[in-house]
PDB file of N, CA and C in Angstrom:
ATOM      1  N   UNK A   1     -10.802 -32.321  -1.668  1.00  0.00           N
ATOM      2  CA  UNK A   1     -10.435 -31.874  -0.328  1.00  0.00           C
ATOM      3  C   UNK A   1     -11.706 -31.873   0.532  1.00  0.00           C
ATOM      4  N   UNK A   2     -11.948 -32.426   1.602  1.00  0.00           N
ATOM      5  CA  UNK A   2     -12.717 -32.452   2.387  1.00  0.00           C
ATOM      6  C   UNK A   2     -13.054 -31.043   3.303  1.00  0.00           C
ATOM      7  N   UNK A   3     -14.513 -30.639   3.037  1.00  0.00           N
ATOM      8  CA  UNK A   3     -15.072 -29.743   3.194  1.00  0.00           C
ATOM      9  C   UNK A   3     -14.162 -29.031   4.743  1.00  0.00           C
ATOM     10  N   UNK A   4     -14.060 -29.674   5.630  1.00  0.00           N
ATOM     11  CA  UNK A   4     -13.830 -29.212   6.707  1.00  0.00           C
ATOM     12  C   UNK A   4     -12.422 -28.497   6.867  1.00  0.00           C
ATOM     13  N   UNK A   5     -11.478 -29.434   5.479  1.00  0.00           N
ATOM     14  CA  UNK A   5      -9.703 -29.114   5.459  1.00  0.00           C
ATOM     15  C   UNK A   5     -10.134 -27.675   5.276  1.00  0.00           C
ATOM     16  N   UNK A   6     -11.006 -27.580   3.859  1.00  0.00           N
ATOM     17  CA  UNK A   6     -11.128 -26.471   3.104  1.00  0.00           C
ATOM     18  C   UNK A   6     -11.368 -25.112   4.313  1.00  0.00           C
ATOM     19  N   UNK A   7     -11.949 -25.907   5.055  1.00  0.00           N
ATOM     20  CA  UNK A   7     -12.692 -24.259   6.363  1.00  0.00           C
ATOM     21  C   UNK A   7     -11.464 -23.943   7.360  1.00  0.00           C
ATOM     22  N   UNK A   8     -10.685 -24.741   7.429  1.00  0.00           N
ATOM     23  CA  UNK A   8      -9.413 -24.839   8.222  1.00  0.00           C
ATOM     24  C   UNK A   8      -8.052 -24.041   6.895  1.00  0.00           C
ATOM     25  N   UNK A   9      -8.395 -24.230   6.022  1.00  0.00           N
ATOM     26  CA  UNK A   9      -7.292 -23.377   5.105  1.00  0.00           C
ATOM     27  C   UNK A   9      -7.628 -22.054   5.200  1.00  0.00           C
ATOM     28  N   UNK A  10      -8.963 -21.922   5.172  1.00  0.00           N
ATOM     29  CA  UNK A  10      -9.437 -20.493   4.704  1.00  0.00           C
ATOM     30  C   UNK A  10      -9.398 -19.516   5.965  1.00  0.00           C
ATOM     31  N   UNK A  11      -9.963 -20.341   7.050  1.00  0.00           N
ATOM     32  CA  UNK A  11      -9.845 -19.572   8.471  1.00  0.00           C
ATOM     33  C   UNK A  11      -8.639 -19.310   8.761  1.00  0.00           C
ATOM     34  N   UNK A  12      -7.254 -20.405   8.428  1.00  0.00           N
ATOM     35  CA  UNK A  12      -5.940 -19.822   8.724  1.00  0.00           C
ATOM     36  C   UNK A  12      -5.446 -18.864   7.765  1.00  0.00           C
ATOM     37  N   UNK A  13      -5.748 -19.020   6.504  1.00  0.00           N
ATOM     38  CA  UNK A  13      -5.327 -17.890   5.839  1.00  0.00           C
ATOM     39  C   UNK A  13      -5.492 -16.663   6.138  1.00  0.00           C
ATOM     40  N   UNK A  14      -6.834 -16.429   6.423  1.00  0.00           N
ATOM     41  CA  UNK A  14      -7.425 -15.040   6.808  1.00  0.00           C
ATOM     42  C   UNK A  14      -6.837 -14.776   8.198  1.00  0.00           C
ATOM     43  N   UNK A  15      -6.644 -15.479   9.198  1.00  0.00           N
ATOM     44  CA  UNK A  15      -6.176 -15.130  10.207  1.00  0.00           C
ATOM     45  C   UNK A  15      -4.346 -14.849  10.478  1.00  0.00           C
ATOM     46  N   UNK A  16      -3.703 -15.555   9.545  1.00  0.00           N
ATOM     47  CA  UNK A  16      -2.401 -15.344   9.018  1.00  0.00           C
ATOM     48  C   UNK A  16      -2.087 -13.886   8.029  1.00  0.00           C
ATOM     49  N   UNK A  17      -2.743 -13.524   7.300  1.00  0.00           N
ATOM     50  CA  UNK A  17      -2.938 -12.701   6.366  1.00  0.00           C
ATOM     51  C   UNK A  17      -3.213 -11.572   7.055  1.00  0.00           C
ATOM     52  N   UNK A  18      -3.646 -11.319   8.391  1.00  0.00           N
ATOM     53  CA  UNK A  18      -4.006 -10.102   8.681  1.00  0.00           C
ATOM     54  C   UNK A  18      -2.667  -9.864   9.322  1.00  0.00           C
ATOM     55  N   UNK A  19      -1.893 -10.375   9.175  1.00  0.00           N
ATOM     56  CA  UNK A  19      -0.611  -9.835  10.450  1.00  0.00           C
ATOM     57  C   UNK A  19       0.500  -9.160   8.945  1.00  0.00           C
ATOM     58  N   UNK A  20       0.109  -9.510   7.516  1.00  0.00           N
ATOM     59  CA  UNK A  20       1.224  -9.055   6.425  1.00  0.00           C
ATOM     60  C   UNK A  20       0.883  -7.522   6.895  1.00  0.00           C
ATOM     61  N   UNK A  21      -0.026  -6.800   6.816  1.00  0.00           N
ATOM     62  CA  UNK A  21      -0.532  -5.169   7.157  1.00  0.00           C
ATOM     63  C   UNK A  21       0.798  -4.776   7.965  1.00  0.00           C
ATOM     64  N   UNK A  22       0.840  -4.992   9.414  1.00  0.00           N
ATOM     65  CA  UNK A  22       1.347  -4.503  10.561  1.00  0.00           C
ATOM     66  C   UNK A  22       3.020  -4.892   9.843  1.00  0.00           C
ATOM     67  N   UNK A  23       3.227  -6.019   9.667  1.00  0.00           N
ATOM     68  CA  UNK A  23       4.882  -6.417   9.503  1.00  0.00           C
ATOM     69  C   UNK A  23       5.242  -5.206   7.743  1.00  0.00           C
ATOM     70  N   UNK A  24       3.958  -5.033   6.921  1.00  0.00           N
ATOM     71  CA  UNK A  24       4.528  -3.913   6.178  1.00  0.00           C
ATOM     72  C   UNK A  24       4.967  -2.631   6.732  1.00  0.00           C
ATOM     73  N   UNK A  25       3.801  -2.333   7.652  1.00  0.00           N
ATOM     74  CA  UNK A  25       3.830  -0.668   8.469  1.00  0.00           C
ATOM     75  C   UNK A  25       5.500  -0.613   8.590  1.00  0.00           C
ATOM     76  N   UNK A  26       5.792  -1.706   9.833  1.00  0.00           N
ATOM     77  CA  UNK A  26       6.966  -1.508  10.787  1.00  0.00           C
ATOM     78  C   UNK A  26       7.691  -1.443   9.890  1.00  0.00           C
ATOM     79  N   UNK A  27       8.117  -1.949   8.537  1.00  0.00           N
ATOM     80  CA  UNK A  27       8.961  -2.437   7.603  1.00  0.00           C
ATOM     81  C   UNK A  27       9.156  -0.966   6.773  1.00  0.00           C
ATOM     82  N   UNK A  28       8.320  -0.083   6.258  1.00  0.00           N
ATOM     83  CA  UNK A  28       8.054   0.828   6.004  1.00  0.00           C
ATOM     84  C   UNK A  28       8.482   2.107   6.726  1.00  0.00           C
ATOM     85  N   UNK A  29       7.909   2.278   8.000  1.00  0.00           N
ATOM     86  CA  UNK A  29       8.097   3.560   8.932  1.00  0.00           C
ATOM     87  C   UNK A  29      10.036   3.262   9.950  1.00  0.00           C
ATOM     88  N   UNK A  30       9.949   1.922   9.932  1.00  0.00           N
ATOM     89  CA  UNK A  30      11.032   1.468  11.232  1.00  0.00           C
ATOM     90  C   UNK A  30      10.611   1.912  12.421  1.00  0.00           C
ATOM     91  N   UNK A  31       9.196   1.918  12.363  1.00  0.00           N
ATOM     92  CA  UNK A  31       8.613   1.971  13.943  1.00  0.00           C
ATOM     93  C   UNK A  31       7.950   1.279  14.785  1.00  0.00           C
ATOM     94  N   UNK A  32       8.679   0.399  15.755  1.00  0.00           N
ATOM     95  CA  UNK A  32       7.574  -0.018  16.660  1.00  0.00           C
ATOM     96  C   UNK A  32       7.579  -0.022  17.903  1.00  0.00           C
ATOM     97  N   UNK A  33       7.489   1.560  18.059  1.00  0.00           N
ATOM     98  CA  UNK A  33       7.049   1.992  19.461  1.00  0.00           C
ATOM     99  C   UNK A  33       5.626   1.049  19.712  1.00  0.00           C
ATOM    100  N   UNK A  34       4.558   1.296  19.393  1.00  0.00           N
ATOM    101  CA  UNK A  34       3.541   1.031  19.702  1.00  0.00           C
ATOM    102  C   UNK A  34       3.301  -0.354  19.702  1.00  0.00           C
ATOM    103  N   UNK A  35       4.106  -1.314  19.307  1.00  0.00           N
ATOM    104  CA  UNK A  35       3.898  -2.746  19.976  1.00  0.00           C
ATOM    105  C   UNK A  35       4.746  -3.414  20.691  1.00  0.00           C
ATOM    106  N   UNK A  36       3.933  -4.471  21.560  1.00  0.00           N
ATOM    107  CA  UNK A  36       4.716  -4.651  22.734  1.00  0.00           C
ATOM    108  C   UNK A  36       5.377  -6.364  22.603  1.00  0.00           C
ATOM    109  N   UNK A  37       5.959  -6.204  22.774  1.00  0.00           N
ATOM    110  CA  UNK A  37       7.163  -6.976  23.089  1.00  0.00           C
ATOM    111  C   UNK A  37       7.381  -8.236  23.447  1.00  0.00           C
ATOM    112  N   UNK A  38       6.258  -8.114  24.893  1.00  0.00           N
ATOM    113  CA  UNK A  38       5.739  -9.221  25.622  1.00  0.00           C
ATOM    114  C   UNK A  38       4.440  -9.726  25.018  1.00  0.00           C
ATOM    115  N   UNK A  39       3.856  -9.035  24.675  1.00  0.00           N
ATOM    116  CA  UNK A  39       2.693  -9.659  23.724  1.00  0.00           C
ATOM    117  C   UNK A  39       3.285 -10.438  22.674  1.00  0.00           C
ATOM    118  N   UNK A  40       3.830 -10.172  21.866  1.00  0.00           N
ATOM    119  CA  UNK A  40       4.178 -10.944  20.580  1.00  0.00           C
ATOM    120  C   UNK A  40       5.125 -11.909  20.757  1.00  0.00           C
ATOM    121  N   UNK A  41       5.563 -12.178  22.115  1.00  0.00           N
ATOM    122  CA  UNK A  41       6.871 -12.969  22.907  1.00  0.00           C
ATOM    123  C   UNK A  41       5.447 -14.055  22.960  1.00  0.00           C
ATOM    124  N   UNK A  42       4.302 -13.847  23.599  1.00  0.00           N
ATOM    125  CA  UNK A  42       3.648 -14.789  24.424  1.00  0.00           C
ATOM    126  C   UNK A  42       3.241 -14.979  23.124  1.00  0.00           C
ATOM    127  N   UNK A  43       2.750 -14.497  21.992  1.00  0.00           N
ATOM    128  CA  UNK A  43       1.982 -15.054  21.200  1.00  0.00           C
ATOM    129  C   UNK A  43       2.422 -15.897  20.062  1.00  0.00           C
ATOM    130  N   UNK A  44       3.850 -15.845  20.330  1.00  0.00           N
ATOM    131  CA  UNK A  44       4.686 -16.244  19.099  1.00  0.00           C
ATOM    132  C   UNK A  44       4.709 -18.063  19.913  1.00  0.00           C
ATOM    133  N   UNK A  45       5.005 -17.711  21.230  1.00  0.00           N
ATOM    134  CA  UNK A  45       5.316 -18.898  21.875  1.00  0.00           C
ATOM    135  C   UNK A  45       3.579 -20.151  22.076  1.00  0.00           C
ATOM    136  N   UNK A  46       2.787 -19.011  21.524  1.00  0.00           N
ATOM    137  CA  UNK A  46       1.621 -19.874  21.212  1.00  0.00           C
ATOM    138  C   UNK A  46       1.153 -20.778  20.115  1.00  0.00           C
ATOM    139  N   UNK A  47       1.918 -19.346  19.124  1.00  0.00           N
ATOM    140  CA  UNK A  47       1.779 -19.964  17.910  1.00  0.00           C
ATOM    141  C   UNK A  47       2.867 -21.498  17.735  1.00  0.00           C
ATOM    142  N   UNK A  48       3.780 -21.932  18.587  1.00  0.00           N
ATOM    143  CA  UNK A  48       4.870 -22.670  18.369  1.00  0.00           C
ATOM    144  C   UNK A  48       3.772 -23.998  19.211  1.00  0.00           C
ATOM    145  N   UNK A  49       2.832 -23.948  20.093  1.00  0.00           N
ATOM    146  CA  UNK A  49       2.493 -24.456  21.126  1.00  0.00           C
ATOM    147  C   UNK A  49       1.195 -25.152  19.517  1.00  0.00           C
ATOM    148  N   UNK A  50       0.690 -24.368  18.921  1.00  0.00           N
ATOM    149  CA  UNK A  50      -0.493 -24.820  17.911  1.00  0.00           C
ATOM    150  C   UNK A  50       0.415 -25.290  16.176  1.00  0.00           C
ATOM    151  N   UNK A  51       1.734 -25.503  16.274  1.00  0.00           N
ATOM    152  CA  UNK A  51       1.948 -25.499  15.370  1.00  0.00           C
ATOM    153  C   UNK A  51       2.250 -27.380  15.460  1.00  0.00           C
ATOM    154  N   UNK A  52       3.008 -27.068  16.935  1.00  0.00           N
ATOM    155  CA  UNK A  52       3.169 -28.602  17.629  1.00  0.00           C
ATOM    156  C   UNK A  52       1.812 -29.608  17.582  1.00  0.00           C
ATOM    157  N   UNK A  53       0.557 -28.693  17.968  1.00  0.00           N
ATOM    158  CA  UNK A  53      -0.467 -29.683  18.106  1.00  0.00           C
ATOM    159  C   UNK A  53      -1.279 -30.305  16.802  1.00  0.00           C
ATOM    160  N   UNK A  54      -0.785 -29.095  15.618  1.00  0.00           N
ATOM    161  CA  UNK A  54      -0.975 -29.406  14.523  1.00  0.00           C
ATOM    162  C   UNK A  54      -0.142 -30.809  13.527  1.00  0.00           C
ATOM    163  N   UNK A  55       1.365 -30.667  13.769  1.00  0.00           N
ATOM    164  CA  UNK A  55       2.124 -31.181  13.034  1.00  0.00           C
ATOM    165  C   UNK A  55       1.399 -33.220  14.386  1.00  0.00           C
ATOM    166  N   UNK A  56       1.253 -32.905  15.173  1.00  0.00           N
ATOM    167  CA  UNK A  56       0.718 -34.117  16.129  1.00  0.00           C
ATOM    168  C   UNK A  56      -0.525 -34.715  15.756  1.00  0.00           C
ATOM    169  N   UNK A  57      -1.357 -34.070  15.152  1.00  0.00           N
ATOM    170  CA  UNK A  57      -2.972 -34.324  14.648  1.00  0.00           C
ATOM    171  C   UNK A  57      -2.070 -34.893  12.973  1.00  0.00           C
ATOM    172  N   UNK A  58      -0.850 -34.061  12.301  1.00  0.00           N
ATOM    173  CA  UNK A  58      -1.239 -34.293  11.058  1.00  0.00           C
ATOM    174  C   UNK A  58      -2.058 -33.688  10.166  1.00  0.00           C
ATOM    175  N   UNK A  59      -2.815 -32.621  10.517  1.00  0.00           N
ATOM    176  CA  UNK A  59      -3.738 -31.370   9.944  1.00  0.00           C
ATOM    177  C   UNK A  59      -2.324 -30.383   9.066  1.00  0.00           C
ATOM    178  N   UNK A  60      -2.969 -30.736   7.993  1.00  0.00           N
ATOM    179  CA  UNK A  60      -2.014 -29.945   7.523  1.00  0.00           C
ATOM    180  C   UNK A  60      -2.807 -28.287   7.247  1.00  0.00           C
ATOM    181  N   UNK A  61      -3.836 -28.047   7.318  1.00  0.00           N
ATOM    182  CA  UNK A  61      -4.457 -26.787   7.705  1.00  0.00           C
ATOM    183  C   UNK A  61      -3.940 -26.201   8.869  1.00  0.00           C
ATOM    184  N   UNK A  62      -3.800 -26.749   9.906  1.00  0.00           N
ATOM    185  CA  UNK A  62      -3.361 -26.125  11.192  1.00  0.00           C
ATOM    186  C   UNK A  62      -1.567 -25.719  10.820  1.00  0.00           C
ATOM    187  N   UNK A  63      -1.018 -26.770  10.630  1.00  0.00           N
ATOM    188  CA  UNK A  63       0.658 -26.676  10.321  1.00  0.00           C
ATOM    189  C   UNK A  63       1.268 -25.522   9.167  1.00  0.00           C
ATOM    190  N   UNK A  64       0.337 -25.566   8.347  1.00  0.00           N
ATOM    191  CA  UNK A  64       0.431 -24.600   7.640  1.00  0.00           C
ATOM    192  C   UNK A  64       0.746 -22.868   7.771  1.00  0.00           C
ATOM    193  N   UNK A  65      -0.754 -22.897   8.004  1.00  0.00           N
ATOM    194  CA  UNK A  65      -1.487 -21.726   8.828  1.00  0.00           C
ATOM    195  C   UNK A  65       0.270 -21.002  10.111  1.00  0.00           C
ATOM    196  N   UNK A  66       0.191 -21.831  11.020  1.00  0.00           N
ATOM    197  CA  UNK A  66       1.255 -22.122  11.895  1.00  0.00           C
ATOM    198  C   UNK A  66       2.556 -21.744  11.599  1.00  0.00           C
ATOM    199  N   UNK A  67       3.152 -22.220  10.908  1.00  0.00           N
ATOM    200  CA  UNK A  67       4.742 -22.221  10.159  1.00  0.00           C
ATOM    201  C   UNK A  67       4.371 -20.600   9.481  1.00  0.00           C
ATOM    202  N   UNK A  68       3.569 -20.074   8.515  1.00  0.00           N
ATOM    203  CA  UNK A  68       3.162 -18.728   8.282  1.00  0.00           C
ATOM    204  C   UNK A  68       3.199 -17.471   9.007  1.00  0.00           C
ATOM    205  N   UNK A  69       2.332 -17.830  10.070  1.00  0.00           N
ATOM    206  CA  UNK A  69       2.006 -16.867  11.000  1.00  0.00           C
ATOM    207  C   UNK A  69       3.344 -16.902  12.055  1.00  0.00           C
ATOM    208  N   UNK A  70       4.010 -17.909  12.227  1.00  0.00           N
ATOM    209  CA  UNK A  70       5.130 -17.797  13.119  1.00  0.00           C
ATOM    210  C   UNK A  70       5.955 -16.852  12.433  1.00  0.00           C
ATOM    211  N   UNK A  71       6.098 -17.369  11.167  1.00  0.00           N
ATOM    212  CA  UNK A  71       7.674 -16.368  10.142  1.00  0.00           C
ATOM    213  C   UNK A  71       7.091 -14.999  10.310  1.00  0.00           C
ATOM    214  N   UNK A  72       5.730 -14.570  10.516  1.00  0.00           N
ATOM    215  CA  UNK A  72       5.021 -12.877  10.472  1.00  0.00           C
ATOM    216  C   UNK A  72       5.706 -13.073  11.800  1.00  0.00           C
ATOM    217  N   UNK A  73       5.225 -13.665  13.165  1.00  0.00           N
ATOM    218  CA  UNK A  73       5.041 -13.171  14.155  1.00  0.00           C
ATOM    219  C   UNK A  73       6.891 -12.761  14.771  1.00  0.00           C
ATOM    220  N   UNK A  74       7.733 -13.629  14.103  1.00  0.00           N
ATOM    221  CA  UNK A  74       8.934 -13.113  14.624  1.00  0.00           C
ATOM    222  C   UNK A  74       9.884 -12.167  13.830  1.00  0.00           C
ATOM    223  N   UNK A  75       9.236 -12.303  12.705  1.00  0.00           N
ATOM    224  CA  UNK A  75       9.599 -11.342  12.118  1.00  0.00           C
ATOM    225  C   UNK A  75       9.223  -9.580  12.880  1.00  0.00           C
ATOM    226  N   UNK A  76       8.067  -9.572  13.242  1.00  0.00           N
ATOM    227  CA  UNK A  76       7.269  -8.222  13.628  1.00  0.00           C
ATOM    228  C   UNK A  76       8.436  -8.390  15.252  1.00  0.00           C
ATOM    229  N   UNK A  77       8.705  -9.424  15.812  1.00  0.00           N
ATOM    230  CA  UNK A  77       9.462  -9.570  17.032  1.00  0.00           C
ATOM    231  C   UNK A  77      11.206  -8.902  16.760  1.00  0.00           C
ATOM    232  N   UNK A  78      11.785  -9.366  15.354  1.00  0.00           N
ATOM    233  CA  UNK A  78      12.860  -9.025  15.228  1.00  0.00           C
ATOM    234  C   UNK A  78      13.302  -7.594  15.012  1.00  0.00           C
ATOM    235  N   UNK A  79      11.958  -6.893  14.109  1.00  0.00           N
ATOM    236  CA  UNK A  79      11.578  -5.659  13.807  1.00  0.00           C
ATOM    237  C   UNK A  79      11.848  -4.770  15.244  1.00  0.00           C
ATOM    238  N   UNK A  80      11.322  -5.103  15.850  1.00  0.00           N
ATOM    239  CA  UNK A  80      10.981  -5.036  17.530  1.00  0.00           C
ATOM    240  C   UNK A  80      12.079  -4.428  18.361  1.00  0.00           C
ATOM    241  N   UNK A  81      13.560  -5.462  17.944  1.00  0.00           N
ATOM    242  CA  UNK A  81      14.279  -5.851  18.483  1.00  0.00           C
ATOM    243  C   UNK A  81      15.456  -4.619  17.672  1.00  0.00           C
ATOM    244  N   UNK A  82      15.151  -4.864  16.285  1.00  0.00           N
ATOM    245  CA  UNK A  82      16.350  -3.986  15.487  1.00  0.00           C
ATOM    246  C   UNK A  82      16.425  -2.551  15.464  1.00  0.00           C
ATOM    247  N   UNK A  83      14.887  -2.077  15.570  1.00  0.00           N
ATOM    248  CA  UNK A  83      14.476  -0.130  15.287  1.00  0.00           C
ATOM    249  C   UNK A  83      13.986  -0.016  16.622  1.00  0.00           C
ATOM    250  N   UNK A  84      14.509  -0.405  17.437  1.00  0.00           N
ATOM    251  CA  UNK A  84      14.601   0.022  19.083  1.00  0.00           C
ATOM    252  C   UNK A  84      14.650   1.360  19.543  1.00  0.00           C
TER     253      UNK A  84
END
């Protein structure tokens, strides 16, 4: 694997991996007063915007990473949506 895939797996992992914490909390308590709505609306719709530019490059580090962090990010959105 070429050194650079390898820095692109590891940076998305770690950056994917920090969102399992928060989607346990909410999952746990059924609370999410404290996050917002519109944030994770815009960020989910980012993550869809880098998942596109990934699956377009062919990086399968980026697509990866991407498809991951989307299933956290709407998940924490549906959470959102259900313990209202």
């Amino acid at each position: 694997m070429e050194s650079i895939n390898l820095l692109g797996l590891i940076a998305g992992s770690l950056t994917t991996v920090s969102f399992v914490p928060q989607v346990v909390r909410i999952w746990r308590t059924r609370s999410t007063h404290d996050i917002s709505l519109l944030m994770f609306s815009i960020f989910s719709a980012g993550v869809v915007c880098w998942l596109w530019y990934g699956i377009s490059l062919g990086s399968w580090p980026i697509i990866v990473a991407n498809i991951v962090t989307l299933a956290l990010s709407l998940t924490v959105l549906c959470f959102k949506i259900l313990y209202k």
